[in-house]
C-alpha atoms as a PDB file:
ATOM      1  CA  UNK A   1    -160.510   4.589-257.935  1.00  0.00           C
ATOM      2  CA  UNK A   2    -161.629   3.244-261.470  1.00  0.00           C
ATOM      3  CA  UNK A   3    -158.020   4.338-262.900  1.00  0.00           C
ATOM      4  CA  UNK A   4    -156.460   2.291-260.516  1.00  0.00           C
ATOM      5  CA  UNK A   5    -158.802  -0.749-261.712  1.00  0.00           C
ATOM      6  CA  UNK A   6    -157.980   0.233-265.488  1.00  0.00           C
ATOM      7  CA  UNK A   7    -154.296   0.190-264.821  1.00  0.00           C
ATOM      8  CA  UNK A   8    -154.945  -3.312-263.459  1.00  0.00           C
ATOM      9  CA  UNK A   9    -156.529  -4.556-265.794  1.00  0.00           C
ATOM     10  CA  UNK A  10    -154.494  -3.703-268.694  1.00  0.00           C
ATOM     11  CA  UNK A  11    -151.460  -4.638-266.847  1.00  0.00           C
ATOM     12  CA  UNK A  12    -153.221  -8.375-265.989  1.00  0.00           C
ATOM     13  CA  UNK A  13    -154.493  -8.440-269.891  1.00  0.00           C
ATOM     14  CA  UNK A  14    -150.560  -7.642-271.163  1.00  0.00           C
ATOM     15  CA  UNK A  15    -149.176  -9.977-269.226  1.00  0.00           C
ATOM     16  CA  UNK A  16    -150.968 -13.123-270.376  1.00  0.00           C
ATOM     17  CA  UNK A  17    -150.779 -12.101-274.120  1.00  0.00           C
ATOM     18  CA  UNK A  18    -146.834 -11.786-273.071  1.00  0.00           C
ATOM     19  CA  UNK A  19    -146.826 -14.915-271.794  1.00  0.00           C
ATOM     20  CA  UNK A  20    -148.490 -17.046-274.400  1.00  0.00           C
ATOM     21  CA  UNK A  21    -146.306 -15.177-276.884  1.00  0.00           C
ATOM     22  CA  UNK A  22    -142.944 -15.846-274.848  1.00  0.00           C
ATOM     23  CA  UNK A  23    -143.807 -19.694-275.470  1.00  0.00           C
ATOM     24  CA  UNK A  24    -142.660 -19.259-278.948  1.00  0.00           C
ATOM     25  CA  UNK A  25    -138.995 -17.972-277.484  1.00  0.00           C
ATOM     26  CA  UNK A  26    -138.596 -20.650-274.698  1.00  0.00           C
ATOM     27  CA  UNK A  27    -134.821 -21.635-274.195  1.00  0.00           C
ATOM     28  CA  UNK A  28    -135.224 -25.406-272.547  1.00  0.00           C
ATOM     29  CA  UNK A  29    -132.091 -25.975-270.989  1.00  0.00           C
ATOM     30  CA  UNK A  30    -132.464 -22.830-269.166  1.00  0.00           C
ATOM     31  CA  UNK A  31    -131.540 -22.023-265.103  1.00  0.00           C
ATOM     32  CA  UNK A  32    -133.370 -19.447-263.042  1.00  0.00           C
ATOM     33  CA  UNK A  33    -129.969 -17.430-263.441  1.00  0.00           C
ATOM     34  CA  UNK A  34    -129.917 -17.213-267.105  1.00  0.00           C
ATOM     35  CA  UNK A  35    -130.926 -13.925-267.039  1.00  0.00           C
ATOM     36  CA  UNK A  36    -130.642 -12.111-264.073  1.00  0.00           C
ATOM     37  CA  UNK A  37    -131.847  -8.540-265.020  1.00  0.00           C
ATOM     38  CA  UNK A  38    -135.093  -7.964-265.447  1.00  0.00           C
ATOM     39  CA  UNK A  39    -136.837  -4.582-266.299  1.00  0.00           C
ATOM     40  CA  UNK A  40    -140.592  -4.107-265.513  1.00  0.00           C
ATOM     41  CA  UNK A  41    -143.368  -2.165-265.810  1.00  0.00           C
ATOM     42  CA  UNK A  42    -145.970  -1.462-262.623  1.00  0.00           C
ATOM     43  CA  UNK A  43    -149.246  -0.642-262.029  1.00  0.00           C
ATOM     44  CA  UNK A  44    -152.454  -1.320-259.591  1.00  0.00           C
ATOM     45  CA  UNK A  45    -154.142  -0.154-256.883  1.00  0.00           C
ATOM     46  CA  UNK A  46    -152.858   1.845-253.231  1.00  0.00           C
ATOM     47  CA  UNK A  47    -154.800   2.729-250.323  1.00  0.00           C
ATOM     48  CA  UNK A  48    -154.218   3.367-246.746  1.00  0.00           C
ATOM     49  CA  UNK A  49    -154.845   1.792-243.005  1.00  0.00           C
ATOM     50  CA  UNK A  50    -155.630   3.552-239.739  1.00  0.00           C
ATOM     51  CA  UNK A  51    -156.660   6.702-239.776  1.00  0.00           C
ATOM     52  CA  UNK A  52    -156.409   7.241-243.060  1.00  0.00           C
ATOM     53  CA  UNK A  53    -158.600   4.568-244.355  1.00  0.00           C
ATOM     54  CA  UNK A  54    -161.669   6.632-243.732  1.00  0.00           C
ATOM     55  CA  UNK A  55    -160.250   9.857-245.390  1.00  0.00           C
ATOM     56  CA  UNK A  56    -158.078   8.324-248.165  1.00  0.00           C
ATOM     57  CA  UNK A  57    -160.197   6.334-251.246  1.00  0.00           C
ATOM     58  CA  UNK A  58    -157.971   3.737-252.836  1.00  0.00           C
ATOM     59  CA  UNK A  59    -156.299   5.373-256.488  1.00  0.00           C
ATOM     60  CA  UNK A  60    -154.048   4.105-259.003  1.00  0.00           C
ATOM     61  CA  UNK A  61    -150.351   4.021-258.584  1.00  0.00           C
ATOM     62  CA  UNK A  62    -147.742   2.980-261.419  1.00  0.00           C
ATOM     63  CA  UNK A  63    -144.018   2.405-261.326  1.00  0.00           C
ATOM     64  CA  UNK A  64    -140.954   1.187-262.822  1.00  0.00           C
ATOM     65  CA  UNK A  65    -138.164  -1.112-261.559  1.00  0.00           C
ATOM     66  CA  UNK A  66    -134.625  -2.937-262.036  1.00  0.00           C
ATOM     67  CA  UNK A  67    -134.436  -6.384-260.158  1.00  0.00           C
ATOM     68  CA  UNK A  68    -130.969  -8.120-260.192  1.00  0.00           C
ATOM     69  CA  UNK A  69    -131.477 -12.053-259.014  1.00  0.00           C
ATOM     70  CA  UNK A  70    -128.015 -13.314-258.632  1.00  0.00           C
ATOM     71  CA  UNK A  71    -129.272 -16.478-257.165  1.00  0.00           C
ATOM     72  CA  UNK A  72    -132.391 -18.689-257.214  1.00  0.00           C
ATOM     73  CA  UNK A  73    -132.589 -17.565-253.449  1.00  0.00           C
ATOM     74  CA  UNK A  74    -131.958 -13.949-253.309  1.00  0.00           C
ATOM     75  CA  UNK A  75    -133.022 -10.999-255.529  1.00  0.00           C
ATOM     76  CA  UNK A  76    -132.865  -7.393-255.498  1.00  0.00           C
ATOM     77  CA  UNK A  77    -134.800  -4.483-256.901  1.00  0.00           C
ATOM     78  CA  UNK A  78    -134.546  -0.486-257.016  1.00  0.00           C
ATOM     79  CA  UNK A  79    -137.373   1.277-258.418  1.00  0.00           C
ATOM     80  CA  UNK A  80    -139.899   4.535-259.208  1.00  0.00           C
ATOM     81  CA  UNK A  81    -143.068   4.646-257.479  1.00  0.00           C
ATOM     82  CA  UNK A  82    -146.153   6.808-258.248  1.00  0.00           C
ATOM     83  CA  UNK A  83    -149.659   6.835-256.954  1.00  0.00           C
ATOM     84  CA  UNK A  84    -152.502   9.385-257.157  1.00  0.00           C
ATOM     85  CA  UNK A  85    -155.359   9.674-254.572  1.00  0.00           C
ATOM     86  CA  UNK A  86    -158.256  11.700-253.908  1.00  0.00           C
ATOM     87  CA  UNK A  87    -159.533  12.605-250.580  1.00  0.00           C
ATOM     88  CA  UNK A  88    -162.774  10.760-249.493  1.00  0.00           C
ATOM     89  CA  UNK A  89    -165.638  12.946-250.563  1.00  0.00           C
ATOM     90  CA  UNK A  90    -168.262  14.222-247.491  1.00  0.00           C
ATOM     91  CA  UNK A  91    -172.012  13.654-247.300  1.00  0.00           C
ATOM     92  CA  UNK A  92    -172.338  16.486-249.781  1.00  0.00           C
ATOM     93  CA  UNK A  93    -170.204  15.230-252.485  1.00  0.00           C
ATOM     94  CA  UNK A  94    -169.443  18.587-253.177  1.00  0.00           C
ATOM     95  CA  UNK A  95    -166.069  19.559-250.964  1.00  0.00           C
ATOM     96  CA  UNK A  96    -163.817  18.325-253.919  1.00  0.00           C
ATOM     97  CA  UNK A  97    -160.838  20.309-252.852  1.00  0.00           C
ATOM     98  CA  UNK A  98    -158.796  19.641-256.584  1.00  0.00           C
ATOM     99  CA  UNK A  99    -161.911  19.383-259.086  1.00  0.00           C
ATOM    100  CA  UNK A 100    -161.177  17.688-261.916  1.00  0.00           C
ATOM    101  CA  UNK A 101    -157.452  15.915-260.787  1.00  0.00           C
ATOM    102  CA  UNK A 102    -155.880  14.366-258.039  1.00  0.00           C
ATOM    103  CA  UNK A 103    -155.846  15.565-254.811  1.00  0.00           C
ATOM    104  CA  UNK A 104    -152.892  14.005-253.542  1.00  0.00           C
ATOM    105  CA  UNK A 105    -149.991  12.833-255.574  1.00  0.00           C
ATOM    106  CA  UNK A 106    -146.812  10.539-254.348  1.00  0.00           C
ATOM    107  CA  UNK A 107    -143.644  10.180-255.837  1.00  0.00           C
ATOM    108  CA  UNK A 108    -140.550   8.197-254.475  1.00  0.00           C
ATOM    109  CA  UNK A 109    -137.989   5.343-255.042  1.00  0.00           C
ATOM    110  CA  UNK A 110    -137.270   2.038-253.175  1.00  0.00           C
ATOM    111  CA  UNK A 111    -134.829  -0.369-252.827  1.00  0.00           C
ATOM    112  CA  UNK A 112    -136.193  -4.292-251.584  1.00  0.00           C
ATOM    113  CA  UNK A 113    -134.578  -7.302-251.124  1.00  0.00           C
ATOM    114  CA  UNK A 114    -136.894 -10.539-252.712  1.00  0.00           C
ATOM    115  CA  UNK A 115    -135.586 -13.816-250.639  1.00  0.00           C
ATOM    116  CA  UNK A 116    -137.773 -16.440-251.886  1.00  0.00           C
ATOM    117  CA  UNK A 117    -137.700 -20.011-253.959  1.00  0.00           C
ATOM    118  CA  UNK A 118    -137.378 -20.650-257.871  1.00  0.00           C
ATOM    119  CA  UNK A 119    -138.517 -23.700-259.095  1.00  0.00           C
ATOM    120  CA  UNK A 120    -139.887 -25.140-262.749  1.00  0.00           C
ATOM    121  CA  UNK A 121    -142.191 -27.176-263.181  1.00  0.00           C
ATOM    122  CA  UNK A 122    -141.560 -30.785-264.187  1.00  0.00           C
ATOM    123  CA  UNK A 123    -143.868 -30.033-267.601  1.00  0.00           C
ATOM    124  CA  UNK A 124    -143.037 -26.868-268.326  1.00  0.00           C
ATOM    125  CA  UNK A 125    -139.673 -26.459-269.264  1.00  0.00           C
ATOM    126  CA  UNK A 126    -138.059 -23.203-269.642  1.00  0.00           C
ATOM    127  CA  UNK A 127    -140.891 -21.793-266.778  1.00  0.00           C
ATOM    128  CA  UNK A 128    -139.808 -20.163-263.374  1.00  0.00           C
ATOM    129  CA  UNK A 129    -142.061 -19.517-260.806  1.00  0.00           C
ATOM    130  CA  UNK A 130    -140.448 -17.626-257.648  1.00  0.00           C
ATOM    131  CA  UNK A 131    -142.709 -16.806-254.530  1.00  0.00           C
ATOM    132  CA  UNK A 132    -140.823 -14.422-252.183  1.00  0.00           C
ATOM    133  CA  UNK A 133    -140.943 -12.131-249.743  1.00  0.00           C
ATOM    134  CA  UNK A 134    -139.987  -8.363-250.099  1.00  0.00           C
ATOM    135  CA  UNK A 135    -138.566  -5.809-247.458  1.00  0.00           C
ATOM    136  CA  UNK A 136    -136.783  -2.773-247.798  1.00  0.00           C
ATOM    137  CA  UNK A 137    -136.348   1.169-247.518  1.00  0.00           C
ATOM    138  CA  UNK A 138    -137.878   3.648-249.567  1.00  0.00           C
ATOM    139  CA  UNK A 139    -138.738   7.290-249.798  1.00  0.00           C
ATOM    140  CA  UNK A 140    -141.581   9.068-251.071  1.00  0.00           C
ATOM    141  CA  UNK A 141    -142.381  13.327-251.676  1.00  0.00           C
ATOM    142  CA  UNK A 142    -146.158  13.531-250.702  1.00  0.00           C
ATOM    143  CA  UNK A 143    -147.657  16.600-252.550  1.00  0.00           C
ATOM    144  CA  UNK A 144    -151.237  17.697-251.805  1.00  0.00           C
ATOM    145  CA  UNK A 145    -153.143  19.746-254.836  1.00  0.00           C
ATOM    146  CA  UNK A 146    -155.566  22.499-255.304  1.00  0.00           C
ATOM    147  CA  UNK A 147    -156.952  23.354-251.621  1.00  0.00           C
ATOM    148  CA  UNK A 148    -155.887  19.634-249.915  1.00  0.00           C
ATOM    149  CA  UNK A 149    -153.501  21.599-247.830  1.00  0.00           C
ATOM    150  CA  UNK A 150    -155.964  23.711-246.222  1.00  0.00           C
ATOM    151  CA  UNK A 151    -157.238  19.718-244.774  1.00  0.00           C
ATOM    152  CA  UNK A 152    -154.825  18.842-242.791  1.00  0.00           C
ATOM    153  CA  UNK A 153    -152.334  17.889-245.736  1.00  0.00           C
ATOM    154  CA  UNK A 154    -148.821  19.172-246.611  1.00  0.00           C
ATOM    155  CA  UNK A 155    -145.638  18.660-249.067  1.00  0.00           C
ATOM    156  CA  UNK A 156    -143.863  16.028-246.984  1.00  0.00           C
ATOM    157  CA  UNK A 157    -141.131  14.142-248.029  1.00  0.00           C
ATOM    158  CA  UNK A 158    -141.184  10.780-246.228  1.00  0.00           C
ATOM    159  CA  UNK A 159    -139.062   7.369-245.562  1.00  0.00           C
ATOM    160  CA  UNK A 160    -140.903   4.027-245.100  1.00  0.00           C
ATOM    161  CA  UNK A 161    -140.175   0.177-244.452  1.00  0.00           C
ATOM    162  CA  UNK A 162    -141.957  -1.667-247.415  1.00  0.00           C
ATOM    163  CA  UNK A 163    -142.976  -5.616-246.668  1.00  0.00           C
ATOM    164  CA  UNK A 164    -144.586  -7.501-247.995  1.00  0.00           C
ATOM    165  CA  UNK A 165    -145.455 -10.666-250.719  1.00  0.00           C
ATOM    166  CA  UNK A 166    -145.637 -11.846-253.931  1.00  0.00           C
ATOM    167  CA  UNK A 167    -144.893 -14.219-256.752  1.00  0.00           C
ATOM    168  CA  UNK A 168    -142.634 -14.062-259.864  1.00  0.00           C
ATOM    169  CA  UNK A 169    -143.409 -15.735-262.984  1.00  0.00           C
ATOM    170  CA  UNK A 170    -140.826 -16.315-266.362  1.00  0.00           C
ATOM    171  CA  UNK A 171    -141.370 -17.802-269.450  1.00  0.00           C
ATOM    172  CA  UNK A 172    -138.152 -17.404-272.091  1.00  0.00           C
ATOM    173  CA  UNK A 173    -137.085 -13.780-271.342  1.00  0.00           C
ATOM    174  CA  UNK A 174    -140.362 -12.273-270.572  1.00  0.00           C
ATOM    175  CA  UNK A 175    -141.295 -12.189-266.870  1.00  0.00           C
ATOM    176  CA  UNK A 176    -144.816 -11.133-264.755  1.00  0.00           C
ATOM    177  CA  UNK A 177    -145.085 -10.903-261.376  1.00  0.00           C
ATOM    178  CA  UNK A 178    -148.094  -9.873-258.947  1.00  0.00           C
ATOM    179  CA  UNK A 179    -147.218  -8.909-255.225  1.00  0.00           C
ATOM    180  CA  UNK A 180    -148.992  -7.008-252.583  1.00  0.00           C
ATOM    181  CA  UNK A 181    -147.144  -4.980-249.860  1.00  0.00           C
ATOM    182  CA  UNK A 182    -146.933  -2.530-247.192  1.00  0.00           C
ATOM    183  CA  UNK A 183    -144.867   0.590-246.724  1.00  0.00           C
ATOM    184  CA  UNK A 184    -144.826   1.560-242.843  1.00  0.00           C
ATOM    185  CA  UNK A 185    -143.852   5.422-242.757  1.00  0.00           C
ATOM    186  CA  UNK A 186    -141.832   7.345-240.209  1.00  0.00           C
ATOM    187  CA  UNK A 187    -142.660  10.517-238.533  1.00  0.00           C
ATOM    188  CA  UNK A 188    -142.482  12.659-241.235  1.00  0.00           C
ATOM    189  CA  UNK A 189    -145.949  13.394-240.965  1.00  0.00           C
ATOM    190  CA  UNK A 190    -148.102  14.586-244.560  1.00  0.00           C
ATOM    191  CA  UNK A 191    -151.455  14.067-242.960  1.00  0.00           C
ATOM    192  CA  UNK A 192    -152.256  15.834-239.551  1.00  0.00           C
ATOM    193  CA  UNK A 193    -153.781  12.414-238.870  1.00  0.00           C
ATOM    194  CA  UNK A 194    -151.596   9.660-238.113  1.00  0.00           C
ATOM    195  CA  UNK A 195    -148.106  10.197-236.842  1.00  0.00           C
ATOM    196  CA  UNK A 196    -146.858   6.289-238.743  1.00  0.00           C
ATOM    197  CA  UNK A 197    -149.834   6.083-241.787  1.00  0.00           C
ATOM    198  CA  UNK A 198    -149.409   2.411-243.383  1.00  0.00           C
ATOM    199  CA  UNK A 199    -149.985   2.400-247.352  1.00  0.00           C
ATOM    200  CA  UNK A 200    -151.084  -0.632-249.064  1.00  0.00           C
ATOM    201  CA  UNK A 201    -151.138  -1.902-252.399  1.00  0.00           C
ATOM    202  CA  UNK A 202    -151.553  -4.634-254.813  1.00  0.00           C
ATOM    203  CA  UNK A 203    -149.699  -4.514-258.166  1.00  0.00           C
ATOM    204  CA  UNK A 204    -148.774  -6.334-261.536  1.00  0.00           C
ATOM    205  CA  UNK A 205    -145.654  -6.353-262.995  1.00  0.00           C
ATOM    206  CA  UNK A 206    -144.395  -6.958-266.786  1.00  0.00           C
ATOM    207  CA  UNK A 207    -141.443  -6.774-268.255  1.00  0.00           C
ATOM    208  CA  UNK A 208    -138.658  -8.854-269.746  1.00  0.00           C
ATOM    209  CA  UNK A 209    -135.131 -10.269-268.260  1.00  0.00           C
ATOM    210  CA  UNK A 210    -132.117 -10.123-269.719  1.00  0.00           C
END
Protein backbone atom coordinates (compact mmCIF):
# COMPACT_ATOMS: atom_id res chain seq x y z
CA UNK A 1 0.00 0.00 0.00
CA UNK A 2 2.86 2.58 0.86
CA UNK A 3 3.86 2.59 -3.05
CA UNK A 4 0.61 3.59 -3.88
CA UNK A 5 0.93 6.58 -1.22
CA UNK A 6 4.55 7.38 -2.70
CA UNK A 7 3.21 7.53 -6.20
CA UNK A 8 0.73 10.04 -4.76
CA UNK A 9 2.64 11.97 -3.30
CA UNK A 10 5.18 12.65 -5.83
CA UNK A 11 2.55 13.03 -8.37
CA UNK A 12 0.65 15.85 -5.87
CA UNK A 13 4.37 17.42 -5.15
CA UNK A 14 5.06 17.65 -9.29
CA UNK A 15 2.12 19.09 -9.96
CA UNK A 16 2.26 22.21 -7.81
CA UNK A 17 5.98 22.89 -8.68
CA UNK A 18 4.39 22.59 -12.44
CA UNK A 19 2.01 24.87 -11.72
CA UNK A 20 3.82 27.71 -10.07
CA UNK A 21 6.36 27.31 -12.86
CA UNK A 22 3.61 27.41 -15.75
CA UNK A 23 2.81 31.04 -14.30
CA UNK A 24 5.88 32.24 -15.96
CA UNK A 25 4.36 30.86 -19.57
CA UNK A 26 0.72 32.14 -19.11
CA UNK A 27 -0.86 33.21 -22.54
CA UNK A 28 -3.76 35.87 -21.25
CA UNK A 29 -6.00 36.06 -24.00
CA UNK A 30 -6.31 32.42 -23.95
CA UNK A 31 -9.81 30.08 -24.45
CA UNK A 32 -10.28 26.70 -22.85
CA UNK A 33 -9.79 25.41 -26.58
CA UNK A 34 -6.43 26.77 -27.16
CA UNK A 35 -4.99 23.67 -26.75
CA UNK A 36 -6.98 20.82 -26.96
CA UNK A 37 -4.48 17.87 -26.55
CA UNK A 38 -3.23 17.19 -23.54
CA UNK A 39 -0.78 14.31 -22.56
CA UNK A 40 -0.56 13.15 -18.88
CA UNK A 41 1.02 11.23 -16.56
CA UNK A 42 -1.05 8.98 -13.72
CA UNK A 43 -0.61 7.64 -10.60
CA UNK A 44 -2.44 6.88 -7.02
CA UNK A 45 -4.07 4.51 -5.22
CA UNK A 46 -6.81 1.31 -6.34
CA UNK A 47 -8.68 -0.93 -4.21
CA UNK A 48 -11.75 -2.95 -4.41
CA UNK A 49 -15.61 -3.17 -3.02
CA UNK A 50 -17.69 -6.22 -2.13
CA UNK A 51 -16.20 -9.15 -1.69
CA UNK A 52 -13.09 -8.22 -2.47
CA UNK A 53 -12.56 -5.50 -0.03
CA UNK A 54 -11.70 -7.95 2.67
CA UNK A 55 -9.21 -10.01 0.49
CA UNK A 56 -7.76 -7.22 -1.72
CA UNK A 57 -5.37 -4.36 0.28
CA UNK A 58 -5.41 -1.11 -1.64
CA UNK A 59 -1.81 -0.87 -4.05
CA UNK A 60 -0.50 1.58 -6.36
CA UNK A 61 -1.64 1.87 -9.89
CA UNK A 62 -0.02 4.28 -12.63
CA UNK A 63 -1.06 5.16 -16.14
CA UNK A 64 -0.81 7.21 -19.11
CA UNK A 65 -3.40 9.05 -21.25
CA UNK A 66 -4.39 11.27 -24.44
CA UNK A 67 -7.48 13.60 -23.75
CA UNK A 68 -8.82 15.55 -26.83
CA UNK A 69 -11.33 18.54 -25.47
CA UNK A 70 -12.85 19.89 -28.57
CA UNK A 71 -15.18 21.98 -26.58
CA UNK A 72 -15.40 23.66 -23.15
CA UNK A 73 -18.29 21.04 -22.66
CA UNK A 74 -17.11 17.79 -23.90
CA UNK A 75 -13.74 15.96 -23.69
CA UNK A 76 -12.36 12.71 -24.48
CA UNK A 77 -9.57 10.48 -23.30
CA UNK A 78 -7.93 6.96 -24.28
CA UNK A 79 -5.42 5.66 -22.03
CA UNK A 80 -2.93 2.79 -20.25
CA UNK A 81 -3.81 1.62 -16.95
CA UNK A 82 -1.66 -0.33 -14.43
CA UNK A 83 -2.12 -1.28 -10.85
CA UNK A 84 -0.37 -3.79 -8.56
CA UNK A 85 -2.01 -5.45 -5.48
CA UNK A 86 -1.23 -7.86 -2.93
CA UNK A 87 -3.61 -10.21 -1.40
CA UNK A 88 -4.68 -9.36 2.24
CA UNK A 89 -2.29 -11.18 4.50
CA UNK A 90 -4.02 -13.91 7.24
CA UNK A 91 -3.68 -13.88 11.02
CA UNK A 92 -0.27 -15.41 10.50
CA UNK A 93 1.24 -12.91 8.28
CA UNK A 94 3.04 -15.56 6.85
CA UNK A 95 0.78 -17.01 3.68
CA UNK A 96 2.50 -14.42 1.31
CA UNK A 97 1.74 -16.33 -1.80
CA UNK A 98 4.42 -13.94 -4.18
CA UNK A 99 7.17 -12.99 -1.43
CA UNK A 100 8.90 -10.19 -2.22
CA UNK A 101 6.45 -8.67 -5.39
CA UNK A 102 3.06 -8.26 -6.27
CA UNK A 103 0.64 -10.70 -6.09
CA UNK A 104 -1.70 -9.52 -8.52
CA UNK A 105 -0.91 -7.29 -11.41
CA UNK A 106 -3.55 -5.41 -13.93
CA UNK A 107 -2.97 -4.12 -17.16
CA UNK A 108 -5.59 -2.58 -19.63
CA UNK A 109 -6.72 0.51 -21.70
CA UNK A 110 -9.84 2.77 -21.56
CA UNK A 111 -11.59 5.05 -23.46
CA UNK A 112 -13.99 7.92 -21.26
CA UNK A 113 -15.91 10.61 -22.24
CA UNK A 114 -15.32 13.94 -19.61
CA UNK A 115 -18.73 16.16 -20.03
CA UNK A 116 -18.23 18.81 -17.59
CA UNK A 117 -17.80 22.91 -17.31
CA UNK A 118 -14.61 25.17 -18.03
CA UNK A 119 -14.50 28.31 -16.54
CA UNK A 120 -11.52 31.00 -15.44
CA UNK A 121 -11.49 32.77 -12.89
CA UNK A 122 -12.14 36.51 -12.99
CA UNK A 123 -8.33 37.03 -11.34
CA UNK A 124 -6.59 34.57 -12.81
CA UNK A 125 -6.25 34.96 -16.29
CA UNK A 126 -4.93 32.36 -18.49
CA UNK A 127 -6.39 29.58 -15.60
CA UNK A 128 -9.00 26.79 -16.49
CA UNK A 129 -10.61 24.89 -14.06
CA UNK A 130 -13.01 22.03 -15.55
CA UNK A 131 -15.03 19.73 -13.07
CA UNK A 132 -16.56 16.80 -15.02
CA UNK A 133 -17.82 13.69 -14.99
CA UNK A 134 -16.19 10.55 -16.64
CA UNK A 135 -17.83 7.29 -18.12
CA UNK A 136 -16.67 4.89 -20.45
CA UNK A 137 -15.44 1.27 -21.54
CA UNK A 138 -12.32 -0.26 -20.77
CA UNK A 139 -10.50 -3.54 -20.61
CA UNK A 140 -8.09 -4.91 -18.33
CA UNK A 141 -5.71 -8.57 -18.39
CA UNK A 142 -5.76 -9.57 -14.61
CA UNK A 143 -2.59 -11.71 -13.95
CA UNK A 144 -2.12 -13.40 -10.56
CA UNK A 145 1.79 -14.17 -9.47
CA UNK A 146 3.77 -16.71 -7.66
CA UNK A 147 1.08 -19.18 -5.97
CA UNK A 148 -2.13 -16.43 -6.11
CA UNK A 149 -3.69 -18.83 -8.51
CA UNK A 150 -3.81 -21.67 -6.27
CA UNK A 151 -6.44 -18.82 -4.12
CA UNK A 152 -9.04 -18.61 -6.05
CA UNK A 153 -7.27 -16.25 -8.70
CA UNK A 154 -6.67 -16.66 -12.48
CA UNK A 155 -5.29 -14.82 -15.82
CA UNK A 156 -8.55 -13.14 -16.80
CA UNK A 157 -8.90 -10.71 -19.26
CA UNK A 158 -11.84 -8.45 -18.37
CA UNK A 159 -14.20 -5.43 -19.74
CA UNK A 160 -15.58 -2.81 -17.29
CA UNK A 161 -17.83 0.46 -17.22
CA UNK A 162 -15.56 3.18 -15.55
CA UNK A 163 -17.59 6.31 -13.75
CA UNK A 164 -16.84 8.40 -12.03
CA UNK A 165 -15.48 12.30 -10.98
CA UNK A 166 -13.03 14.70 -11.02
CA UNK A 167 -11.59 18.11 -11.70
CA UNK A 168 -9.18 19.52 -14.35
CA UNK A 169 -6.89 22.26 -13.72
CA UNK A 170 -4.60 24.48 -16.59
CA UNK A 171 -2.31 27.06 -16.21
CA UNK A 172 -0.42 28.16 -19.77
CA UNK A 173 0.14 24.70 -21.35
CA UNK A 174 0.69 22.66 -18.33
CA UNK A 175 -2.41 20.93 -16.93
CA UNK A 176 -3.20 18.71 -13.41
CA UNK A 177 -6.09 17.05 -12.73
CA UNK A 178 -7.27 14.78 -9.66
CA UNK A 179 -10.39 12.43 -10.18
CA UNK A 180 -11.66 9.42 -8.44
CA UNK A 181 -13.66 6.64 -10.23
CA UNK A 182 -15.12 3.33 -10.52
CA UNK A 183 -14.71 0.54 -13.03
CA UNK A 184 -17.81 -1.96 -12.72
CA UNK A 185 -16.55 -5.37 -14.35
CA UNK A 186 -18.47 -7.96 -16.32
CA UNK A 187 -18.55 -11.61 -15.85
CA UNK A 188 -15.31 -12.38 -16.77
CA UNK A 189 -14.58 -13.53 -13.48
CA UNK A 190 -10.46 -13.32 -12.08
CA UNK A 191 -11.45 -13.88 -8.51
CA UNK A 192 -13.65 -17.00 -7.58
CA UNK A 193 -15.31 -14.37 -5.39
CA UNK A 194 -17.51 -11.97 -6.93
CA UNK A 195 -19.13 -12.62 -10.26
CA UNK A 196 -19.22 -8.16 -11.03
CA UNK A 197 -15.98 -7.01 -8.50
CA UNK A 198 -16.09 -2.99 -8.48
CA UNK A 199 -12.42 -1.37 -8.45
CA UNK A 200 -11.88 1.97 -7.06
CA UNK A 201 -9.38 4.51 -7.23
CA UNK A 202 -8.22 7.95 -6.66
CA UNK A 203 -5.53 9.45 -8.94
CA UNK A 204 -3.41 12.61 -9.97
CA UNK A 205 -2.72 13.57 -13.21
CA UNK A 206 0.19 15.85 -14.83
CA UNK A 207 1.00 16.62 -17.94
CA UNK A 208 0.97 19.42 -20.49
CA UNK A 209 -1.62 20.44 -23.47
CA UNK A 210 -0.84 21.25 -26.63
Amino acid sequence: MWRGWAVLGCLLAASSAWASAANEFVEHDESPTDHPVTVQLQGGVAGYTGALASRIDIGATYGVSLAYDPSPFLGVEVGFTGAENELRLGPSGDDDPNPGAPDLLRNGGYVIVTPGFSFQLPSEKGTFFKPYALGGLGVDRYSPQGLTRTLGYAAQTVTNVPFGAGLKARVGRFTADARVNYAWEFNERFSIFDDHPVRVQGQVLVGASF
